[in-house]
N, C-alpha and C. Protein backbone atom coordinates (compact mmCIF):
# COMPACT_ATOMS: atom_id res chain seq x y z
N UNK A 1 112.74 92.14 103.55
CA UNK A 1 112.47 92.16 102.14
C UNK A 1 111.06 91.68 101.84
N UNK A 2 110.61 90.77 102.30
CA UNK A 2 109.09 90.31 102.52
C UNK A 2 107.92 91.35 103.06
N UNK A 3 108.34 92.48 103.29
CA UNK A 3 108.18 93.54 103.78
C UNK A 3 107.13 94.37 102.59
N UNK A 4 107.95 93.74 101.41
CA UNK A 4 107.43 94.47 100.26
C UNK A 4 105.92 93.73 99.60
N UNK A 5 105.59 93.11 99.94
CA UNK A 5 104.38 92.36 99.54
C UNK A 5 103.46 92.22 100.67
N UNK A 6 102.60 93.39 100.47
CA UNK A 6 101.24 93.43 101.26
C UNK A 6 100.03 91.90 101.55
N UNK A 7 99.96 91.85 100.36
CA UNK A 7 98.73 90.79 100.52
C UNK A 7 98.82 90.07 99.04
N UNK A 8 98.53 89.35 98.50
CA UNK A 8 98.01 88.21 97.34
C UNK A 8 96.58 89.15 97.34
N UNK A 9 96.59 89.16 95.48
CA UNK A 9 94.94 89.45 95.45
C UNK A 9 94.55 88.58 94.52
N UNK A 10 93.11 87.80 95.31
CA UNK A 10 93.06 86.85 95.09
C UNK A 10 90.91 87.17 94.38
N UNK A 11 91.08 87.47 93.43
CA UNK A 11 89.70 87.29 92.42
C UNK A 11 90.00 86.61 91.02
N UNK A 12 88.80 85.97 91.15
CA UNK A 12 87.90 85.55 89.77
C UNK A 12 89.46 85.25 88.49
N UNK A 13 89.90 86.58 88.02
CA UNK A 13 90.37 86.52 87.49
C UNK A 13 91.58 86.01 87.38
N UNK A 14 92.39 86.64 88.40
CA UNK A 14 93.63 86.16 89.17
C UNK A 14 93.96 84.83 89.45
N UNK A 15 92.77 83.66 89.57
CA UNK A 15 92.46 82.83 90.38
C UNK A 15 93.05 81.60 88.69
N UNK A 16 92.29 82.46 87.27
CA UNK A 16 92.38 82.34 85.69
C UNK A 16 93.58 81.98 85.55
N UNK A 17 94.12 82.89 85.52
CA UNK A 17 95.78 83.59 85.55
C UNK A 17 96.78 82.45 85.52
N UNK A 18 96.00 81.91 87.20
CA UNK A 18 97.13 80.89 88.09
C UNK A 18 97.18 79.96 87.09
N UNK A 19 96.76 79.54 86.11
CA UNK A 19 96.67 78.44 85.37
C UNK A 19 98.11 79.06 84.22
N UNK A 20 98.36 80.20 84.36
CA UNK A 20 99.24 80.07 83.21
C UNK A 20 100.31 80.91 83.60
N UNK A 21 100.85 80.47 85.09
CA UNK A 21 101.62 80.53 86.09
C UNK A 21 101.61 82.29 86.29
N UNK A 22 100.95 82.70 86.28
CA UNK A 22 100.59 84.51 86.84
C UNK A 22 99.87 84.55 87.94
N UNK A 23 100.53 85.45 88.52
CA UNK A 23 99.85 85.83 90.43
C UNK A 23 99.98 87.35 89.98
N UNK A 24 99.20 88.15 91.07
CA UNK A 24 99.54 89.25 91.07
C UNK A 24 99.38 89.36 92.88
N UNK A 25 99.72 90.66 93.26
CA UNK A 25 100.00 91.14 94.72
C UNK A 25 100.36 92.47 94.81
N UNK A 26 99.51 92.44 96.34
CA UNK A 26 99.41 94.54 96.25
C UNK A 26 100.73 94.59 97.15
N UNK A 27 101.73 95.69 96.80
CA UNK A 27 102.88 95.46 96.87
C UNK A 27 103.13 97.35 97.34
N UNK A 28 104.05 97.39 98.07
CA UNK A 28 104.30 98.84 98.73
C UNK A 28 104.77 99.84 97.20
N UNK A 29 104.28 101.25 97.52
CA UNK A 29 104.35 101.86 96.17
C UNK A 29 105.60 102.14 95.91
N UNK A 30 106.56 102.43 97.02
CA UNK A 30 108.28 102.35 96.43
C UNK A 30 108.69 101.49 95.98
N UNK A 31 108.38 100.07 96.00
CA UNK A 31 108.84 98.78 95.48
C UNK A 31 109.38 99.00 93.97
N UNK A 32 110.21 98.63 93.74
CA UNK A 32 110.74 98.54 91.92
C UNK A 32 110.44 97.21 91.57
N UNK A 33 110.84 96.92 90.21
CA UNK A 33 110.40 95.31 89.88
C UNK A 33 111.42 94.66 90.65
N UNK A 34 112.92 94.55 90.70
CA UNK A 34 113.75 93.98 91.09
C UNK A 34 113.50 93.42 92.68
N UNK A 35 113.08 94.69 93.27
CA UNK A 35 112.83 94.25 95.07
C UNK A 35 111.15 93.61 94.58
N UNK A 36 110.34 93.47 93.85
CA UNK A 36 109.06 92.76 93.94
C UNK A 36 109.60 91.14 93.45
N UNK A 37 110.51 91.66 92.95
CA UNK A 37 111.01 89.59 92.35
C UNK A 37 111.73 88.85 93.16
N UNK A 38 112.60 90.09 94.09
CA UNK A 38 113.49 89.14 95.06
C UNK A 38 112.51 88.78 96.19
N UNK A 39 111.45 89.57 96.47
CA UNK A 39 110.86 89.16 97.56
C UNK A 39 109.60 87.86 97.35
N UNK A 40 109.55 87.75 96.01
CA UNK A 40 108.50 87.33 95.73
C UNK A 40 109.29 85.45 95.93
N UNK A 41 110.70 85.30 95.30
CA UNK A 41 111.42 84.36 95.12
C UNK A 41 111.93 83.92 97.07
N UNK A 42 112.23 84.67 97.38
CA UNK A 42 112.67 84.55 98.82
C UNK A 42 111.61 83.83 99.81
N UNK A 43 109.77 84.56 99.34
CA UNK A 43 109.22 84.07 100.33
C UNK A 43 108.41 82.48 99.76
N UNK A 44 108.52 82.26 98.37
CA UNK A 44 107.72 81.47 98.29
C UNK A 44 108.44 79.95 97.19
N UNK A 45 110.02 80.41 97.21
CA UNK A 45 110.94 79.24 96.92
C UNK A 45 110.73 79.37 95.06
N UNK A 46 110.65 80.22 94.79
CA UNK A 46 110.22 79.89 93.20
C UNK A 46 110.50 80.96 92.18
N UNK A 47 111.11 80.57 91.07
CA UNK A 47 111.48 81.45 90.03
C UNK A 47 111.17 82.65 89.41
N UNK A 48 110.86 83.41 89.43
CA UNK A 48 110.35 84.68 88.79
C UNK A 48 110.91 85.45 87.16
N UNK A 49 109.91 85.39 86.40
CA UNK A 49 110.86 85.61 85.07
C UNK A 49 110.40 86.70 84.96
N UNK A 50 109.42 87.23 84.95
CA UNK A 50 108.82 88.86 85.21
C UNK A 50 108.21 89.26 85.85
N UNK A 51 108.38 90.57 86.05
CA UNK A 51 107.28 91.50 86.62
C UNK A 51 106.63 92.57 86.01
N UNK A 52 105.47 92.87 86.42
CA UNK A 52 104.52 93.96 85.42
C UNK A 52 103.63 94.65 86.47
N UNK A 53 104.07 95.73 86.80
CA UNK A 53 103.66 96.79 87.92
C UNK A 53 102.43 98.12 87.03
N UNK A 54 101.79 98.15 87.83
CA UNK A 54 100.20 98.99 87.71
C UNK A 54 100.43 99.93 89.32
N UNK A 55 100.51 101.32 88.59
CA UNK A 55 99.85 102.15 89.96
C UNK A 55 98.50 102.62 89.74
N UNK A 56 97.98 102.37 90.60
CA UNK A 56 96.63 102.73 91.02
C UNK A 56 96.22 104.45 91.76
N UNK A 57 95.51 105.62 91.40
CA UNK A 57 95.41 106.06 92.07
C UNK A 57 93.82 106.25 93.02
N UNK A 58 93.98 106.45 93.87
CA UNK A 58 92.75 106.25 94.75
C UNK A 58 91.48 106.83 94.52
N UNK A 59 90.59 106.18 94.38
CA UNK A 59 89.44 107.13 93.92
C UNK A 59 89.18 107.91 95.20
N UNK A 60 88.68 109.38 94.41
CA UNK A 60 87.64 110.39 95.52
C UNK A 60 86.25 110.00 96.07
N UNK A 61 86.10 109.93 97.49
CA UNK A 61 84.90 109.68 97.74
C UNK A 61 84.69 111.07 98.79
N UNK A 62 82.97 110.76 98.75
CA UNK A 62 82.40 111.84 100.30
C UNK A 62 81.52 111.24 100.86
N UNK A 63 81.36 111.98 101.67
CA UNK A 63 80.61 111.36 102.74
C UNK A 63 79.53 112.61 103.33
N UNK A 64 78.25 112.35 103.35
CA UNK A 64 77.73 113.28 103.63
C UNK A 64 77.19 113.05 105.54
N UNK A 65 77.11 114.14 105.89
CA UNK A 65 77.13 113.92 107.50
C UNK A 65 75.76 115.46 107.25
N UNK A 66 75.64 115.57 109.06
CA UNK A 66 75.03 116.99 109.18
C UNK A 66 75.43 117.73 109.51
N UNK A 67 77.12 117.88 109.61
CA UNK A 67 77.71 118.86 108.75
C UNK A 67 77.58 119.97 107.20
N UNK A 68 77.46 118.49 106.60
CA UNK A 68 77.61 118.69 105.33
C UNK A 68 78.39 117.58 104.83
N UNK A 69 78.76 118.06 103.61
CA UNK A 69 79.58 117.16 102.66
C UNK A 69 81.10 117.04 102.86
N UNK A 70 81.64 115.85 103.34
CA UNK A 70 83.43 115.96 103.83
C UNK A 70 83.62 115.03 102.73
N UNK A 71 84.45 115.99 101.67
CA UNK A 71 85.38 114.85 100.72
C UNK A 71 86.52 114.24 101.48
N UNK A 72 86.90 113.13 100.77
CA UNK A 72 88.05 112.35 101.10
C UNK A 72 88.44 111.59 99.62
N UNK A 73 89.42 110.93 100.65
CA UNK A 73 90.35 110.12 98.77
C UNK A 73 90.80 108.63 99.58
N UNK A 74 90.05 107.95 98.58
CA UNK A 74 90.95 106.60 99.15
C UNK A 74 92.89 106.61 98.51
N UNK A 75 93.33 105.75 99.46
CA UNK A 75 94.86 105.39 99.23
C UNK A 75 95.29 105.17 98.07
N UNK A 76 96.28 105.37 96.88
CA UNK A 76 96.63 105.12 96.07
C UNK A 76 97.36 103.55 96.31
N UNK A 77 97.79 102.86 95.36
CA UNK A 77 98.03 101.51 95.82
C UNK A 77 98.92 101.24 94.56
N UNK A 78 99.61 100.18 94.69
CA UNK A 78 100.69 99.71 93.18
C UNK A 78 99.90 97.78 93.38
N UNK A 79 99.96 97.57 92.26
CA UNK A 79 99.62 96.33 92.06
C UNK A 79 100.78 95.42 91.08
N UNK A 80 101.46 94.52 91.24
CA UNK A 80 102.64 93.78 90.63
C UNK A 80 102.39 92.39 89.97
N UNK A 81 102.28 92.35 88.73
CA UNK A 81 102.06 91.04 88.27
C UNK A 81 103.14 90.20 87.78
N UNK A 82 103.26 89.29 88.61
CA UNK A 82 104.76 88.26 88.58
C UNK A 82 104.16 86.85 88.14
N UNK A 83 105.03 86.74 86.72
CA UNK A 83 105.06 85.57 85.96
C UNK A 83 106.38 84.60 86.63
N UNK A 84 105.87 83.07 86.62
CA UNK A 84 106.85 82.06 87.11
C UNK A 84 107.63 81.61 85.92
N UNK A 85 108.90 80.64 86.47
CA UNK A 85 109.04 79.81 85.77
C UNK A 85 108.14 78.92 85.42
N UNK A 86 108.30 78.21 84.07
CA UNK A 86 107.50 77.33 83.51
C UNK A 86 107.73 75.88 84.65
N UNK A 87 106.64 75.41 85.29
CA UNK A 87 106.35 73.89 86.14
C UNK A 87 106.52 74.70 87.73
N UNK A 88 106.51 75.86 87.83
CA UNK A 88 106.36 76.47 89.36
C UNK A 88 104.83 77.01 89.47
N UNK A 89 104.72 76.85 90.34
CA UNK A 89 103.11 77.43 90.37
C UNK A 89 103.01 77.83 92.48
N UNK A 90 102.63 78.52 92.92
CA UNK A 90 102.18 79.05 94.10
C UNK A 90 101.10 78.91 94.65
N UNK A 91 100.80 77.95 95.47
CA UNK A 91 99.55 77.76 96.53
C UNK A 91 98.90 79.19 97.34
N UNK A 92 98.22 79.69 96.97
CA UNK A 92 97.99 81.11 97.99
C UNK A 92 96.80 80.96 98.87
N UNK A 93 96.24 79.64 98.69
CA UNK A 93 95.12 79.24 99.73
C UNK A 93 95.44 78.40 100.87
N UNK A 94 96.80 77.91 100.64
CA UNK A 94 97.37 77.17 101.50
C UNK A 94 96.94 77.70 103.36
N UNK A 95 97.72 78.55 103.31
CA UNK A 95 96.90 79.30 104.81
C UNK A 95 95.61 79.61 105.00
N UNK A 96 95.20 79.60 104.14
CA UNK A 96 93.62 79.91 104.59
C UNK A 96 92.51 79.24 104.75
């Protein structure tokens, strides 16, 4: 189930957030809110009162070679923003 949460994204803003118990995390694109809350509660001991999911789609890039020009597309991605209970808060620098 932990399976479902790629990484903590951890900027500027996000970092804001934590102050008013909001994290967000890039999270697999099948994920629903329900499997982003159980996993979110399972791995890190703490309440979850919502979730608020963003899909992302990947921007087009190219690349020019001497070939020529090879388009490509970056990965589409889902991003999940999970609000705590009120007096829970999540260390995400702890490991690092």
């Amino acid at each position: 189930m932990t399976a479902i949460l790629i990484q903590p994204l951890l900027t500027e803003k996000m970092t804001a957030l934590g102050k008013s118990r909001q994290y967000a995390f890039e999270v697999v694109r099948t994920a629903n809110k329900i499997e982003i809350a159980k996993a979110v509660e399972k791995k890190f001991a703490v309440t979850v009162t919502s979730v608020r999911t963003i899909l992302y789609k990947g921007k087009r890039k190219a690349q020019m070679t001497k070939k020529g020009r090879i388009p490509g597309k970056r990965p589409d991605w889902k991003k999940a923003m999970v609000t705590l209970k009120e007096g829970q808060t999540i260390d995400l620098l702890a490991n690092v």
